[in-house]
N, C-alpha and C. Protein backbone atom coordinates (compact mmCIF):
# COMPACT_ATOMS: atom_id res chain seq x y z
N UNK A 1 -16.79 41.60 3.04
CA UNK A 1 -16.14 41.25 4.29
C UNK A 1 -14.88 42.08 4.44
N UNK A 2 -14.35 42.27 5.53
CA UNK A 2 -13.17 42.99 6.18
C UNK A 2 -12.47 42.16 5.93
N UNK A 3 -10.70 43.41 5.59
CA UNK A 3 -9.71 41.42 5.46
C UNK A 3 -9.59 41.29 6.93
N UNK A 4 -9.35 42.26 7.86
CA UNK A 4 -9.36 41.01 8.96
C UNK A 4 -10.31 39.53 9.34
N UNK A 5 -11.57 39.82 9.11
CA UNK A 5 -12.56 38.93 8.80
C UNK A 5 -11.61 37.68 8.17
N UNK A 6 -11.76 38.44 7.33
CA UNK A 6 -11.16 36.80 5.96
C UNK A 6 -9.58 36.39 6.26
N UNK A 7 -8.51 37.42 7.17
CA UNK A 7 -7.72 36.78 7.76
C UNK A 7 -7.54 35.60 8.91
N UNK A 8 -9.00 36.18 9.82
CA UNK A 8 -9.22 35.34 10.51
C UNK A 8 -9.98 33.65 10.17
N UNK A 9 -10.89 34.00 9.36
CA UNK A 9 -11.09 32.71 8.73
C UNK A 9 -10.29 31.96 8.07
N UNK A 10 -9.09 32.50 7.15
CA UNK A 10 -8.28 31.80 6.72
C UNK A 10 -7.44 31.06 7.90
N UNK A 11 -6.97 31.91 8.69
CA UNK A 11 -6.46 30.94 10.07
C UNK A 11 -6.93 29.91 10.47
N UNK A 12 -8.20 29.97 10.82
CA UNK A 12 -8.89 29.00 11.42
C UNK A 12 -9.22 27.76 10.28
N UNK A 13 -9.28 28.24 8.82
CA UNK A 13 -9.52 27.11 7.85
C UNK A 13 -8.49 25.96 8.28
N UNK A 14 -6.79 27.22 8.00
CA UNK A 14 -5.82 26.70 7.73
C UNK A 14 -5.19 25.29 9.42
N UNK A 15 -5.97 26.08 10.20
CA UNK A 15 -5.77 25.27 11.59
C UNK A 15 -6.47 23.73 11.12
N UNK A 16 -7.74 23.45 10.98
CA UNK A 16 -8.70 22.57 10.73
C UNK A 16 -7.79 22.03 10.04
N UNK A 17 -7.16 22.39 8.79
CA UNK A 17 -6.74 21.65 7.78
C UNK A 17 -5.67 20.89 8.09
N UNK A 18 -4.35 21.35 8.49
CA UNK A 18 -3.38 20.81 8.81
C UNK A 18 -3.57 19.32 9.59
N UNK A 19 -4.11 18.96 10.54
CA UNK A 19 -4.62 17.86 11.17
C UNK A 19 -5.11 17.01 10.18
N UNK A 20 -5.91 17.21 9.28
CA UNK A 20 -6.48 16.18 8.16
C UNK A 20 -5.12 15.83 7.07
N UNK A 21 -4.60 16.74 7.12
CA UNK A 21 -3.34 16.72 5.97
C UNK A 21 -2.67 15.87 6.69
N UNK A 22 -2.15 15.64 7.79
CA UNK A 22 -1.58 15.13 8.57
C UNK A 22 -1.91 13.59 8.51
N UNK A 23 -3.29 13.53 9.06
CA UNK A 23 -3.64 12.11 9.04
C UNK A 23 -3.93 11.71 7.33
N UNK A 24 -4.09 12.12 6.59
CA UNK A 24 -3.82 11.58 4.87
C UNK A 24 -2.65 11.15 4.39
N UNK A 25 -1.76 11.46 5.38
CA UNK A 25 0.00 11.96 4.52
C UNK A 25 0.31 10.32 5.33
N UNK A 26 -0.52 9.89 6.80
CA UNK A 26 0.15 8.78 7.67
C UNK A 26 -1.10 7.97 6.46
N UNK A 27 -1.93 7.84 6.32
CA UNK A 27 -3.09 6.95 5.59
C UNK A 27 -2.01 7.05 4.29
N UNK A 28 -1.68 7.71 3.76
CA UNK A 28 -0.74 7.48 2.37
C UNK A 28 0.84 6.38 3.07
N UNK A 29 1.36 6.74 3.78
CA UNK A 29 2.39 5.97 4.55
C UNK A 29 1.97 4.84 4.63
N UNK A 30 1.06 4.33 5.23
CA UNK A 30 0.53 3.01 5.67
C UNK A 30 -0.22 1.99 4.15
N UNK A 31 -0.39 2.76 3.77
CA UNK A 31 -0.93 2.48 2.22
C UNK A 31 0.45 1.66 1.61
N UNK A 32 1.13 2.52 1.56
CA UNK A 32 2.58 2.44 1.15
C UNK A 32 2.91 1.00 1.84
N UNK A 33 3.38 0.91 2.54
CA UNK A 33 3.72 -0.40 3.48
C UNK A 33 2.80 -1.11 3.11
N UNK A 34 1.40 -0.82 2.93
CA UNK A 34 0.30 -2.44 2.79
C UNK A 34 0.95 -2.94 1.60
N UNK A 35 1.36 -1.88 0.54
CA UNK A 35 1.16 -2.31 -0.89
C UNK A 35 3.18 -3.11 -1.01
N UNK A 36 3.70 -2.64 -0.37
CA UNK A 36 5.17 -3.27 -0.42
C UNK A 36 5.03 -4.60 -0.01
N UNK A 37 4.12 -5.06 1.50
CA UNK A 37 4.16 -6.20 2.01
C UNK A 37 3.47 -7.22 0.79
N UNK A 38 2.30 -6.71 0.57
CA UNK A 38 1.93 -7.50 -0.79
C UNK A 38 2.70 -7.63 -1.97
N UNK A 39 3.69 -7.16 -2.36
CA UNK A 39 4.68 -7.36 -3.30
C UNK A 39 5.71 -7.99 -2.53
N UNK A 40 5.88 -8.30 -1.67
CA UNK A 40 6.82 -9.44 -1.10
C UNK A 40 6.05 -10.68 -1.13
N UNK A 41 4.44 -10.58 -0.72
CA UNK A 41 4.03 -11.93 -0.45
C UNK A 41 3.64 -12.56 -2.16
N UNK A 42 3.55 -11.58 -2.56
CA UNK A 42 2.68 -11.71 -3.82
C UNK A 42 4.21 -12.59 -4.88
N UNK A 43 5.59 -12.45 -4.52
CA UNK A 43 6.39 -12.77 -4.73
C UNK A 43 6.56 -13.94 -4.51
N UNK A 44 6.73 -14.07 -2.98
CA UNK A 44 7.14 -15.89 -2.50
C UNK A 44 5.93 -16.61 -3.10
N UNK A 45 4.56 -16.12 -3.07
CA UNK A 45 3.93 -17.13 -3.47
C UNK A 45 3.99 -17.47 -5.10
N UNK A 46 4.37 -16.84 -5.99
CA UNK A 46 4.88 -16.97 -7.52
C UNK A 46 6.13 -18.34 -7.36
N UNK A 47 7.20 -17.64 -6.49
CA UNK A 47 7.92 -18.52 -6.16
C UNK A 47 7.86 -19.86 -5.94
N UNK A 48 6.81 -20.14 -4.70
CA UNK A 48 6.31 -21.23 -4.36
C UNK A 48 5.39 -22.29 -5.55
N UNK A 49 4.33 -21.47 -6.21
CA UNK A 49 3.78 -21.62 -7.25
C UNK A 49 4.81 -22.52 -8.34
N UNK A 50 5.79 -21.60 -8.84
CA UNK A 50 6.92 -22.32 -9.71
C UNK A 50 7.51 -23.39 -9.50
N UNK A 51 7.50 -23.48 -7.91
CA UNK A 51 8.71 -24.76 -7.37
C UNK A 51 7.26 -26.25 -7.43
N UNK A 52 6.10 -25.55 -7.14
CA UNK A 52 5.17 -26.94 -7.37
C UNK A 52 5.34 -27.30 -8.18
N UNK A 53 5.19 -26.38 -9.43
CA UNK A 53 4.94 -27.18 -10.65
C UNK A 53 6.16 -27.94 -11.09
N UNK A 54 7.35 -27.14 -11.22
CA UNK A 54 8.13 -27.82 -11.04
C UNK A 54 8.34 -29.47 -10.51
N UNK A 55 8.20 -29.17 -9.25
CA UNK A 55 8.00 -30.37 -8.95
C UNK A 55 7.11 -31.60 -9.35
N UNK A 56 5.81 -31.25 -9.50
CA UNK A 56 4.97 -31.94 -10.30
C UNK A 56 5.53 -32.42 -11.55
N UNK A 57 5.70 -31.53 -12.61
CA UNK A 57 6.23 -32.08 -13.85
C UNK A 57 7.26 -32.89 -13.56
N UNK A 58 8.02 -33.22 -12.27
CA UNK A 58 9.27 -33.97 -12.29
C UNK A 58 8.47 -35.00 -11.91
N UNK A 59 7.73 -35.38 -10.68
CA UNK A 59 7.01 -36.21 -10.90
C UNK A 59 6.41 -36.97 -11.54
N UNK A 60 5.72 -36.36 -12.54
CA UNK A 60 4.71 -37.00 -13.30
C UNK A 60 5.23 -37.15 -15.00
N UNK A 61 6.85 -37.02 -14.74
CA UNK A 61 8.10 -37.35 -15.48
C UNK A 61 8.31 -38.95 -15.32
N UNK A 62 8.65 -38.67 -14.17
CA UNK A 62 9.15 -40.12 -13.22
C UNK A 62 8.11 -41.26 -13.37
N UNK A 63 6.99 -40.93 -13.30
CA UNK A 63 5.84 -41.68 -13.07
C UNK A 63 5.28 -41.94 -14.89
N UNK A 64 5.65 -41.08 -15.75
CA UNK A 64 5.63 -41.59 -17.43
C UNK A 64 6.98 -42.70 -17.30
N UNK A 65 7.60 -42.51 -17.43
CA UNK A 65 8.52 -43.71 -17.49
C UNK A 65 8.29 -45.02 -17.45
């Protein structure tokens, strides 16, 4: 092949490509955010989790007596 040939194909690869890179880089972004929101929820509910039992064992404290 001619390098113009293979200059021109590289252009045109490099065109195609950029757009996919693009939308991977926002799919990596959004990824990002799913996985933070789940480490917040994944949090309160540990939280919440602790304060039942908590509570329970105080209960069922109260209720041995």
């Amino acid at each position: 092949m001619d390098v113009e040939l293979l200059q021109a194909l590289r252009t045109v690869i490099k065109e195609e490509i950029e757009p996919v890179k693009k939308d991977l880089e926002n799919v990596k972004q959004g990824l990002e955010n799913v996985k933070q929101e789940l480490l917040v929820e994944i949090r309160q509910v540990k939280q919440q989790i602790i304060k039942d039992i908590s509570t329970s064992l105080s209960q069922y404290s109260k209720n041995s007596e």
